[in-house]
Protein backbone atom coordinates (compact mmCIF):
# COMPACT_ATOMS: atom_id res chain seq x y z
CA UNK A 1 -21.21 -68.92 -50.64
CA UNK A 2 -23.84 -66.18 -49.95
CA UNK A 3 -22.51 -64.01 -53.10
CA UNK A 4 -22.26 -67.17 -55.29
CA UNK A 5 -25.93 -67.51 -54.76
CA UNK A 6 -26.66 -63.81 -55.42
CA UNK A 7 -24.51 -63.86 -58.43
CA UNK A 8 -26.43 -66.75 -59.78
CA UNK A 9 -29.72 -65.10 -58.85
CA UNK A 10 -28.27 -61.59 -60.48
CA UNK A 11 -27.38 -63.38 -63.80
CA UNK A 12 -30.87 -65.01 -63.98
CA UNK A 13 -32.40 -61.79 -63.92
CA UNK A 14 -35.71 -62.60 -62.28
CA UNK A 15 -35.17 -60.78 -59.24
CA UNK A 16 -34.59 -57.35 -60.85
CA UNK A 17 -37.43 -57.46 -62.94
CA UNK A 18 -39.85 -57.51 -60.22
CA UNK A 19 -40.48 -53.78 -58.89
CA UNK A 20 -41.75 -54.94 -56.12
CA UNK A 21 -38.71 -57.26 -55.23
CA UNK A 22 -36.41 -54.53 -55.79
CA UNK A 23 -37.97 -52.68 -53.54
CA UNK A 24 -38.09 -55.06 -50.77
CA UNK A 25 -34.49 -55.70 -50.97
CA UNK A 26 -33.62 -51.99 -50.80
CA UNK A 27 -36.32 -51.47 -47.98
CA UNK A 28 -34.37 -54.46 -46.23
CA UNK A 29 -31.09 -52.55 -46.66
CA UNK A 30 -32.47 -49.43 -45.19
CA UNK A 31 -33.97 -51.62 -42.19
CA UNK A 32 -30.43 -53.36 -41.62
CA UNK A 33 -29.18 -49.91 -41.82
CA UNK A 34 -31.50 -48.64 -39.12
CA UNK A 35 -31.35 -52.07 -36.77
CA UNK A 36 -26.73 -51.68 -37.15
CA UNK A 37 -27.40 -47.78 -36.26
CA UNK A 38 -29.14 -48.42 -33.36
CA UNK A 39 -27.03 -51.35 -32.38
CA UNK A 40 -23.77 -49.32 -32.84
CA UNK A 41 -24.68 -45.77 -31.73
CA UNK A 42 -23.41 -44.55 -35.63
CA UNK A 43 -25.40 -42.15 -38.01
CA UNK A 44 -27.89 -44.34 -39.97
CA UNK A 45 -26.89 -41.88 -42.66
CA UNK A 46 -23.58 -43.26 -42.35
CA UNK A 47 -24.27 -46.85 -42.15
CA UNK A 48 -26.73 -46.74 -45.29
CA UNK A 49 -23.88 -45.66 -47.20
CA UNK A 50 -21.18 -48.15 -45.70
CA UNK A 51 -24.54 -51.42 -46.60
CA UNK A 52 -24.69 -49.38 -50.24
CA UNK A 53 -20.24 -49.78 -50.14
CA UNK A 54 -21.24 -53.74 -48.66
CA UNK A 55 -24.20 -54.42 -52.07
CA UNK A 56 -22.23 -52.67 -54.70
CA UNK A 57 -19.13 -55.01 -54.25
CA UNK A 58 -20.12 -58.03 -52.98
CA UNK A 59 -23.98 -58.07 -53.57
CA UNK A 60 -23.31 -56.54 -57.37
CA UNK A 61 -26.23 -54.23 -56.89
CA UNK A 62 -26.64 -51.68 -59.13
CA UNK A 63 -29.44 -48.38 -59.29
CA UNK A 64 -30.35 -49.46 -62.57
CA UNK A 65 -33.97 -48.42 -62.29
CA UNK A 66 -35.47 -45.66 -63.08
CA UNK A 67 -37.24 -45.12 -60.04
CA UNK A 68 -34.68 -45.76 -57.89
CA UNK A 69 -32.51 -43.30 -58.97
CA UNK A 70 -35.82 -40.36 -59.15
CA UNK A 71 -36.31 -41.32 -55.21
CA UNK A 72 -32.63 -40.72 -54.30
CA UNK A 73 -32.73 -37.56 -55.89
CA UNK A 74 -36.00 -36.86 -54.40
CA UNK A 75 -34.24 -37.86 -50.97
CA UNK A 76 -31.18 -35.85 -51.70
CA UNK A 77 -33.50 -32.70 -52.45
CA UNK A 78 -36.18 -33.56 -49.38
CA UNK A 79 -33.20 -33.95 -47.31
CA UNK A 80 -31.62 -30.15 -48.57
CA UNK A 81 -34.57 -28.63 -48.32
CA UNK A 82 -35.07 -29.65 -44.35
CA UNK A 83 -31.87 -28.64 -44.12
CA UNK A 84 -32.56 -25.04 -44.93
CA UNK A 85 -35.95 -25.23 -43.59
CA UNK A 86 -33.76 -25.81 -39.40
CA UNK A 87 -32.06 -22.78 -39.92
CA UNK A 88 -33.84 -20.47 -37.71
CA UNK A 89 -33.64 -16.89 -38.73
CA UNK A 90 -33.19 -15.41 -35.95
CA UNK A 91 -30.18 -17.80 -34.84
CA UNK A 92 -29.02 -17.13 -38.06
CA UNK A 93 -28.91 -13.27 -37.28
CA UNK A 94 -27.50 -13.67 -34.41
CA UNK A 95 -24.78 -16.15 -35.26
CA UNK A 96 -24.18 -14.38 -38.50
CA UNK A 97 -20.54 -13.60 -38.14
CA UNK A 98 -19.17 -17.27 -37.14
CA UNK A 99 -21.68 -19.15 -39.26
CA UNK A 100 -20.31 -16.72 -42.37
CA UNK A 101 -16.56 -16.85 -41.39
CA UNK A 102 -16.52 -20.54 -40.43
CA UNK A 103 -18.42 -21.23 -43.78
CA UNK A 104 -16.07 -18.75 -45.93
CA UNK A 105 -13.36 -20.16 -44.71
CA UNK A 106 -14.20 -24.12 -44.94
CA UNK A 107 -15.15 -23.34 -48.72
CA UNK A 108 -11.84 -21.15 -49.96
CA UNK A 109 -9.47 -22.88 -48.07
CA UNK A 110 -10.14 -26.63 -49.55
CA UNK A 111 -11.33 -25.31 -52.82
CA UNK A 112 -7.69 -23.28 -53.19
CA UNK A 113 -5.17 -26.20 -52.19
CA UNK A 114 -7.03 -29.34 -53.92
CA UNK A 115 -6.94 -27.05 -57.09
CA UNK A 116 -3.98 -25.96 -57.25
CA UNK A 117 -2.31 -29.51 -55.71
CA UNK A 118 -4.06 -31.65 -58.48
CA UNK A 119 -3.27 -29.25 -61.49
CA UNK A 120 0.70 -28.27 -60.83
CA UNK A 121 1.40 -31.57 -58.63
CA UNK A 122 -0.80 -34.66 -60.35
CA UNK A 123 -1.14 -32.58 -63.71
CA UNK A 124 -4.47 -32.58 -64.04
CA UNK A 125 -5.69 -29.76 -67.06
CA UNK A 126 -7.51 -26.66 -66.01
CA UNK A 127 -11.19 -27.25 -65.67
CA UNK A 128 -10.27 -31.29 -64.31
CA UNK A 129 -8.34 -29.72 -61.24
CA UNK A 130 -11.52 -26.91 -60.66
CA UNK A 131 -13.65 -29.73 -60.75
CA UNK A 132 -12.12 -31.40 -58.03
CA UNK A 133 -11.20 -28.37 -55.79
CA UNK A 134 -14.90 -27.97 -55.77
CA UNK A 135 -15.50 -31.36 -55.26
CA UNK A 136 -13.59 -32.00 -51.91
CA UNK A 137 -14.45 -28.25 -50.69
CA UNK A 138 -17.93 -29.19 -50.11
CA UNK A 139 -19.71 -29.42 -46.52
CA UNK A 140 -22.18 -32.31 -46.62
CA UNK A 141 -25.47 -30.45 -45.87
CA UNK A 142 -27.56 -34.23 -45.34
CA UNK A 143 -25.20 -36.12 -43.44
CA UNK A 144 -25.13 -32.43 -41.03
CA UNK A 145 -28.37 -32.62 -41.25
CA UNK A 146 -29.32 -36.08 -40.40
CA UNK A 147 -26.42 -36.17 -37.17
CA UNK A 148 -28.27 -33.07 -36.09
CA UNK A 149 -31.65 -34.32 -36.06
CA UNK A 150 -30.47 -37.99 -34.63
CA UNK A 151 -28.50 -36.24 -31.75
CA UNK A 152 -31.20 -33.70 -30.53
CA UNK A 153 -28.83 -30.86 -31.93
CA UNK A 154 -31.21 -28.76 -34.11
CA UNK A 155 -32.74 -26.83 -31.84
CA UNK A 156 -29.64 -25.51 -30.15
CA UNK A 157 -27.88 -23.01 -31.22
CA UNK A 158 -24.37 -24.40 -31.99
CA UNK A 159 -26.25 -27.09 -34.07
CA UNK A 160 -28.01 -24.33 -35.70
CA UNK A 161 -24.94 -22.17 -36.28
CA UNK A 162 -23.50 -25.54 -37.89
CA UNK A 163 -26.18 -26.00 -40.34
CA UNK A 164 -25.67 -22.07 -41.15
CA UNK A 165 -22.04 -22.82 -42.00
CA UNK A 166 -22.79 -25.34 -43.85
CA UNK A 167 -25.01 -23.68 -45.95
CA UNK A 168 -22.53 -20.73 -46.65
CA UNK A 169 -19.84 -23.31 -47.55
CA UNK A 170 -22.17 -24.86 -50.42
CA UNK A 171 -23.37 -21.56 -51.48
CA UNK A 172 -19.67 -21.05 -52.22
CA UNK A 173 -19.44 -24.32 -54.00
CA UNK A 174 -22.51 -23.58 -56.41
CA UNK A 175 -21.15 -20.08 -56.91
CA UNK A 176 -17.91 -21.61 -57.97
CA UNK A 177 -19.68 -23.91 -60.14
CA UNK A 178 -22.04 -22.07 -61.29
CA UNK A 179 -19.30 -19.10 -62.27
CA UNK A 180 -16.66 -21.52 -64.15
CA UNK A 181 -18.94 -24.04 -65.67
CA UNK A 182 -22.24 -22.46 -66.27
CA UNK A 183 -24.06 -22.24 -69.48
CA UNK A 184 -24.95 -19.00 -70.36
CA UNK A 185 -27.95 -18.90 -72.00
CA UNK A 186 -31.75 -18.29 -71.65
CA UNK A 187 -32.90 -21.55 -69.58
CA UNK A 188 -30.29 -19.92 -66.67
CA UNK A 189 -31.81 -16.29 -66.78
CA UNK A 190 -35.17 -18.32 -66.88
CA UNK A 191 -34.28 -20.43 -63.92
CA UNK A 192 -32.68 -17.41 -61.94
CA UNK A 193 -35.66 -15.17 -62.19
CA UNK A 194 -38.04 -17.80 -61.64
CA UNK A 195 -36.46 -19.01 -58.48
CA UNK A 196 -36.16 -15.52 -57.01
CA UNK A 197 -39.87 -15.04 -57.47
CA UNK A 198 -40.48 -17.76 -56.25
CA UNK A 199 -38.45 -17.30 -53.10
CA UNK A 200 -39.94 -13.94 -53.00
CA UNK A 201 -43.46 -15.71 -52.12
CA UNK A 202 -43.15 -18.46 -50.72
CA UNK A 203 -42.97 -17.88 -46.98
CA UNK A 204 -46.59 -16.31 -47.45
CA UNK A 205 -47.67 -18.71 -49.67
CA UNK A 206 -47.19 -21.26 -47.68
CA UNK A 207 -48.25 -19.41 -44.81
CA UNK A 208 -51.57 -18.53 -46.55
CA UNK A 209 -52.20 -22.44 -46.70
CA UNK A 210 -51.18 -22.88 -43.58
CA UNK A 211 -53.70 -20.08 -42.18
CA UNK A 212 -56.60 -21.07 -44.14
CA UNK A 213 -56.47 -24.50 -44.82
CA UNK A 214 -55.46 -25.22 -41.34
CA UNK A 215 -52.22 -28.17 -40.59
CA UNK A 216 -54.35 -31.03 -39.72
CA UNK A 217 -55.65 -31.75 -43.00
CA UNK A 218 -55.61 -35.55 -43.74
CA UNK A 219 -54.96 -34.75 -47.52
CA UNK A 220 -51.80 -32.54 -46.41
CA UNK A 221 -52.32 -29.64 -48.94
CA UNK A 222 -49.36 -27.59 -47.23
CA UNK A 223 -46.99 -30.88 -47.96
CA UNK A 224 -48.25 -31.30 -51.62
CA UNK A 225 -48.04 -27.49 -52.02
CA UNK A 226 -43.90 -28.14 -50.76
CA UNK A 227 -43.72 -30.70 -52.97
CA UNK A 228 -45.25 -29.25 -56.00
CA UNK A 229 -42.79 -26.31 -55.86
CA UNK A 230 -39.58 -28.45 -55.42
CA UNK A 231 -40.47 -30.20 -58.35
CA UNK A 232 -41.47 -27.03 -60.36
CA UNK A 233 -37.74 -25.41 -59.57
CA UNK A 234 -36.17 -28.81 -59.95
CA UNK A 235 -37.70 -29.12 -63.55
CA UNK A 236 -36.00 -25.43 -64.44
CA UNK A 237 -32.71 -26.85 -62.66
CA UNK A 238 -32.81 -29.54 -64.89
CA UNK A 239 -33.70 -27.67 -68.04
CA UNK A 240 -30.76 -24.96 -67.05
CA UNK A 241 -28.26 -27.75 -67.27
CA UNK A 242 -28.21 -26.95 -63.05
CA UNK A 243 -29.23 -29.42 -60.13
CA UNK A 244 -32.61 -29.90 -58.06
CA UNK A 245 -31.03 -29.57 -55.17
CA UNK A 246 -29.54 -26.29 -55.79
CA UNK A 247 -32.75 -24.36 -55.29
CA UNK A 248 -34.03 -26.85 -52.40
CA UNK A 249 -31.94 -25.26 -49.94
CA UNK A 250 -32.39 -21.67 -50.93
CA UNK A 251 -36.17 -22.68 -50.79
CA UNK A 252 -36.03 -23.89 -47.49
CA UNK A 253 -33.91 -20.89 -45.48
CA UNK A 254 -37.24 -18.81 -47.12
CA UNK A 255 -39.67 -20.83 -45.43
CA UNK A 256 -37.71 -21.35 -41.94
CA UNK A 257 -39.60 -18.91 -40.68
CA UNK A 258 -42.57 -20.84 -41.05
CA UNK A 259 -41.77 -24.01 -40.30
CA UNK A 260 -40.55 -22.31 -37.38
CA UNK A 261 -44.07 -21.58 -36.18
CA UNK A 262 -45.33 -25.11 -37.68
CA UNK A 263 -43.51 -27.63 -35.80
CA UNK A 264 -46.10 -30.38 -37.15
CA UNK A 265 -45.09 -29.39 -40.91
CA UNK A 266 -41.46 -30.11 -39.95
CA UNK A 267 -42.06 -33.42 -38.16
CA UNK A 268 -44.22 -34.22 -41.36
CA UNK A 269 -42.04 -33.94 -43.58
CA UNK A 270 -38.84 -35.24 -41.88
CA UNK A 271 -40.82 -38.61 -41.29
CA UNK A 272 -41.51 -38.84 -45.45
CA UNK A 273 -37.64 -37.95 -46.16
CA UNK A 274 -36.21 -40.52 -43.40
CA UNK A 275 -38.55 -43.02 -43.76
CA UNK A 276 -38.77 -43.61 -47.60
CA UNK A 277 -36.25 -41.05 -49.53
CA UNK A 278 -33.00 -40.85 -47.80
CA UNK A 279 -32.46 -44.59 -47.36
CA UNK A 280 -32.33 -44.73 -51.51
CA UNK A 281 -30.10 -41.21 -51.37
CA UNK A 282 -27.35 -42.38 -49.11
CA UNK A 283 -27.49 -46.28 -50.05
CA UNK A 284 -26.80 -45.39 -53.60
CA UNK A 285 -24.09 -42.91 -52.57
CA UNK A 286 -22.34 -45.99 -51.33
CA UNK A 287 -22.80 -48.13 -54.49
CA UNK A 288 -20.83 -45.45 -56.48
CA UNK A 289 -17.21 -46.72 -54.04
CA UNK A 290 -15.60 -49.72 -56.26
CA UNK A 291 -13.48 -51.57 -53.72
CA UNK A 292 -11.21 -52.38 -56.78
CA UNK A 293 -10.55 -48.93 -58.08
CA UNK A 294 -10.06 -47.68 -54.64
CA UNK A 295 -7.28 -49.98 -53.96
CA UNK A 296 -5.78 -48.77 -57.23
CA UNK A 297 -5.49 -45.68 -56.61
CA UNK A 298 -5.85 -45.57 -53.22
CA UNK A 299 -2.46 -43.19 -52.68
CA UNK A 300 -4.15 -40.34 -54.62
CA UNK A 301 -7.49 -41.17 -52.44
CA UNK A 302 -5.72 -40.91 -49.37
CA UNK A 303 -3.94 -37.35 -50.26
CA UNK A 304 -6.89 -35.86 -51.73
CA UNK A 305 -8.88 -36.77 -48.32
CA UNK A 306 -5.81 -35.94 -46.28
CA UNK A 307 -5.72 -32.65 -47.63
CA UNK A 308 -9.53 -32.00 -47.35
CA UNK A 309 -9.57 -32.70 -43.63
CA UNK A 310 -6.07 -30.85 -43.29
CA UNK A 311 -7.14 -27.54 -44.87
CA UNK A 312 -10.21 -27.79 -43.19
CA UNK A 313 -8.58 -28.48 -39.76
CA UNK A 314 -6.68 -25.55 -40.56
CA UNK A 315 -8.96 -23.37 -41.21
CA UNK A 316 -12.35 -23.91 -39.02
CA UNK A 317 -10.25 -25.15 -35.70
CA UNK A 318 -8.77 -21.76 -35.52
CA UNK A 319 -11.86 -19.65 -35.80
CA UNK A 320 -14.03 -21.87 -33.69
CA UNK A 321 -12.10 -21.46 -30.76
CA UNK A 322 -11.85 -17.90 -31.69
CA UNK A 323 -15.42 -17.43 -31.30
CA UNK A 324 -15.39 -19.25 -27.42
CA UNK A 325 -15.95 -22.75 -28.23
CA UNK A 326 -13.53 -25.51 -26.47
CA UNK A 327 -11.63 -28.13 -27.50
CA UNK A 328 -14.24 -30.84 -27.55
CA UNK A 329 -17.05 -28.55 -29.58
CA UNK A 330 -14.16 -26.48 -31.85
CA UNK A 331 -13.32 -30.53 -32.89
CA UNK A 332 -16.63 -31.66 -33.45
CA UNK A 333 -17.59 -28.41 -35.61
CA UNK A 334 -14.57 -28.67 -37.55
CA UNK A 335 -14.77 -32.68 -38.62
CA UNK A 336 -18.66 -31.66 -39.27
CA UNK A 337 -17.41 -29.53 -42.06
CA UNK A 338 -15.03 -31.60 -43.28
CA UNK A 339 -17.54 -33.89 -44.32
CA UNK A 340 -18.69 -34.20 -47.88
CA UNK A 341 -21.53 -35.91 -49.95
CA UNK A 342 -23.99 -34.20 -51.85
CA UNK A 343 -22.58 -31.34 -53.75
CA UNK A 344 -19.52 -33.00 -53.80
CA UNK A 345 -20.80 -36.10 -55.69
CA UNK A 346 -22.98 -33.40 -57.39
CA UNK A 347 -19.65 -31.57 -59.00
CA UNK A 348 -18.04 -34.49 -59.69
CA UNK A 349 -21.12 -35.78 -61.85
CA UNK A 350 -21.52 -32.88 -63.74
CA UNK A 351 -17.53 -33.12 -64.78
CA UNK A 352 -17.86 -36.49 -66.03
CA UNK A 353 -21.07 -35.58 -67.90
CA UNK A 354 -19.86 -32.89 -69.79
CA UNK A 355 -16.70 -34.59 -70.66
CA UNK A 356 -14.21 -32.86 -68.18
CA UNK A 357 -13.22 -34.97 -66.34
CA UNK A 358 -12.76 -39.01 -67.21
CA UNK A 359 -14.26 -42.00 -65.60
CA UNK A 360 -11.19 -42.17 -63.28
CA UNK A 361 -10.55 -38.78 -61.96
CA UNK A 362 -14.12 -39.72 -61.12
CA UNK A 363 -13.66 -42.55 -59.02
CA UNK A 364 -11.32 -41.13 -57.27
CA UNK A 365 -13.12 -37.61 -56.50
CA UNK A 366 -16.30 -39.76 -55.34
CA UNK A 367 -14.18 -42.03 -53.77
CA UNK A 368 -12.73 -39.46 -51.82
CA UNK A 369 -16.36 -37.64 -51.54
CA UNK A 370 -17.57 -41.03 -49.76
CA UNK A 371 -14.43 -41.11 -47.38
CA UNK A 372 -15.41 -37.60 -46.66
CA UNK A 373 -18.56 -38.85 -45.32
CA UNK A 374 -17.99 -41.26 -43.21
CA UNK A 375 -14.47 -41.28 -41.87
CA UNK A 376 -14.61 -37.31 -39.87
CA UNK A 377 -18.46 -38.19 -39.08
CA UNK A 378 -17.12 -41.62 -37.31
CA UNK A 379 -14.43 -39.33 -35.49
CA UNK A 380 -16.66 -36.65 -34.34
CA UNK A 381 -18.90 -38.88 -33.13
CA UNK A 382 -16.95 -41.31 -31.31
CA UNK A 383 -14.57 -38.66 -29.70
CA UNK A 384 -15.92 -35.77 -29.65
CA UNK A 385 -19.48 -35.56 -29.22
CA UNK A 386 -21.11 -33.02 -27.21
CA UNK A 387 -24.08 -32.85 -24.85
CA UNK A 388 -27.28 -31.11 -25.99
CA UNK A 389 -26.86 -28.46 -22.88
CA UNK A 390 -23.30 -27.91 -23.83
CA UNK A 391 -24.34 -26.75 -27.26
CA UNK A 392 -26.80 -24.65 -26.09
CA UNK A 393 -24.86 -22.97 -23.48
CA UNK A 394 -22.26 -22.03 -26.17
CA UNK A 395 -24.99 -20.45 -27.53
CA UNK A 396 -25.70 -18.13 -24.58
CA UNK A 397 -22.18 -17.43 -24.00
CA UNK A 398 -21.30 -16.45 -27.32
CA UNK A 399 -24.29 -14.29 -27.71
CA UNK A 400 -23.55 -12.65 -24.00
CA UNK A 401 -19.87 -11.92 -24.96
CA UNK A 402 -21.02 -10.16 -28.46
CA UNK A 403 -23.35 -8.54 -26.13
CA UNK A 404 -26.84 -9.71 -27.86
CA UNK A 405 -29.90 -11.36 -25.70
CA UNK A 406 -30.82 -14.59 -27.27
CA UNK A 407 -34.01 -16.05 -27.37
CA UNK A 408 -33.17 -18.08 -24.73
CA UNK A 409 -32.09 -15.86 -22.34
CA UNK A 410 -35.40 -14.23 -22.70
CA UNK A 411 -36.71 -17.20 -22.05
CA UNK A 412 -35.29 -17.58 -18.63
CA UNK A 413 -32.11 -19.07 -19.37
CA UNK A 414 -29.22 -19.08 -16.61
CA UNK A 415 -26.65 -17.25 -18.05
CA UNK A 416 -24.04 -17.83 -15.41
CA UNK A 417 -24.86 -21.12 -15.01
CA UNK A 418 -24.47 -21.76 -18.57
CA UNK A 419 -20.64 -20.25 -18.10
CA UNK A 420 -19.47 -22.26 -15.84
CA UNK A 421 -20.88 -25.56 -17.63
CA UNK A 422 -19.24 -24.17 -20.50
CA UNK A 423 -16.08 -23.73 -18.72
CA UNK A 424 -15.64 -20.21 -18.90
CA UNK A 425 -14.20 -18.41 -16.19
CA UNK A 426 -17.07 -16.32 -13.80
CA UNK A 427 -16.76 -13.24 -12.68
CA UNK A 428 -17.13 -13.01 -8.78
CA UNK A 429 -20.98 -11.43 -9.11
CA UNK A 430 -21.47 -14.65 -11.34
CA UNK A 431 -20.46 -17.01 -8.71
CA UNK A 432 -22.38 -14.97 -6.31
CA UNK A 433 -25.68 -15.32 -8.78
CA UNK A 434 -25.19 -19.11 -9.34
CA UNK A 435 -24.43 -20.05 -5.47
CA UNK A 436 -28.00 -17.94 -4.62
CA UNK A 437 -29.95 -19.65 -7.74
């Protein structure tokens, strides 16, 4: 009854012609979103996208403005760039050789067996069966992003050693893409030196504002001035035949630093992107699932995401526990990689815009993209969360068994302590330590 109503009302057309009702019904998605992910203890990212699965099929909505579509890409590039911007350096430096394997690893090993599988066992040609073993290799740096943030994760260290790996996965994916598919030509020399400039000089740039104009500017100058230079790279993206998002995260790993010292910027910034941008980003990510085409080729859906999460399983499992995580956290890492959204819906757009692949072999890589999203998230969550102290104390432990002080054993941490939350076995001074603290 309710979607004979909202067919009627789609047909007559009066609703989508008012901007300001089309925003109020995607505002009143997001808030359902937010009210179910509160209600449910599930990622709002995840929900958005499951109410954008819900309005696409049975609500016929469709991201047929103009405006809509700019803000999800704005939220998809806000969202990036945060991501970058949590990576602390120094965790980064001192996490440097799981975040790098894990990441190497959850790239090649999906990116090798999808390709190969869909050209020599489906058939696909070539450049089709790159496409999609780029596609489903993909880590999804916003839903990451967002489960960190929700779950108090992205200050500790194995949250930050996640968002690390994550970001060396997709640098493999726009390598990959970039390398096989690129055009040539004077817009991408313009857009490469231009971005390394700018990366160059932006941390003191934006420190420079910071420093003189002070963070507690009503008019926000140090936001605008963020802004301004995502859209300046995102117009050479564009022009290069490239993606926004591409330099967003590059552009935020160079300012970490910063918004290290500027936890007000941060908090800023993450208020704009959750509040108004992602909602549109992850809603119409759901919209792109037709219920239809899934259950038509739903058996090529369901090996394409079995074999994501398998390779992936395969390779991340092993080397988490080889760098001293348990069960639980080597689990919870590993589905968090598995995941899949951005780039991957980003590589499977740019196939079916420049004619590589058809409209079906992109339903079914977005399809599977989607899946990617939700169903590991849902598992990791459920089954295999950790606590906040857990994560941090696998920070300690890894950084006392490589032999490095970490920032927060300087600051007082209890190593020992931290062990034997962890699990690991003390050594008899350790015990000794922890039964006179």
């Amino acid at each position: 009854m309710l979607n004979h109503i909202w067919v009627s009302l789609s047909e007559a057309n009066w609703v989508f012609q008012n901007v300001w009702f089309v925003a109020a019904l995607w505002m009143g998605l997001a808030l359902v979103a937010s009210l179910v992910s509160i209600w449910a203890g599930i990622s709002v990212a995840l929900i958005e996208i499951l109410v954008g699965v819900l309005a696409g099929n049975f609500l016929h909505l469709h991201a047929s403005n103009e405006w809509i579509n700019f803000l999800a890409l704005l939220g998809s590039g806000v969202l990036t760039f945060l991501a970058g911007a949590e990576i602390d350096p120094r965790s980064l430096k001192a996490n440097l050789r799981a975040s790098l394997l894990i990441g190497i690893i959850s790239f090649a090993a999906p990116f090798a067996i999808v390709w190969l599988f869909a050209q020599f066992v489906l058939g696909w040609e070539l450049h089709q069966a790159q496409i999609a073993g780029i596609a489903l290799s993909t880590t999804s740096v916003a839903v990451v992003y967002a489960l960190m943030i929700e779950g108090g994760f992205s200050d500790t260290a194995m949250g930050k050693m996640i968002l690390a790996a994550c970001f060396i996965t997709d640098f493999g994916t726009v390598l990959a893409l970039g390398t096989l598919f690129a055009n040539y030509n004077l817009w991408l020399l313009l857009f490469v030196v231009v971005t390394l400039v700018v990366l160059w000089f932006m941390p003191r740039w934006t420190q420079a504002i910071i420093t003189r104009l002070g963070a507690t500017q009503v008019s926000e100058p140090e936001v605008k001035f963020i802004f301004f230079v995502l859209f300046f790279l995102g117009g050479f993206a564009t022009a290069a035949k490239s993606e926004a998002v591409l330099p967003a995260y590059l552009l935020g790993l160079v300012v970490a630093g910063v918004f290290l010292r500027d936890k007000t910027l941060v908090r800023r910034m993450r208020s704009i992107a959750f509040a108004v941008f992602t909602p549109f980003y992850f809603i119409k990510a759901g919209l792109y699932v037709s219920l239809p085409a899934l259950w038509t080729s739903l058996l090529v859906i369901c090996v394409f995401l079995a074999l994501k999460m398998a390779t992936k399983i395969a390779g991340v499992f092993p080397l988490a526990r080889l760098h001293y995580m348990n069960v639980k956290e080597a689990s919870y890492t590993t589905l968090l990689m598995a995941t899949g959204l951005t780039f991957g819906t980003i590589s499977a757009l740019f196939g079916l815009q420049n004619k590589i692949i058809d409209q079906n072999q992109y339903t079914i890589l977005v399809s599977v993209v989607i899946l990617s999203a939700f169903v590991p998230t849902l598992i990791a969550q459920k089954f295999f969360q950790p606590t906040v102290q857990t994560m941090h104390a696998w920070g300690r432990l890894y950084k006392r068994r490589l032999g490095v002080l970490s920032v927060e054993d300087v600051n007082g941490g209890n190593n020992s302590a931290d062990r034997l939350n962890y699990g690991d076995s003390p050594s008899k001074s350790d015990k000794t330590e922890v039964i006179e603290s």
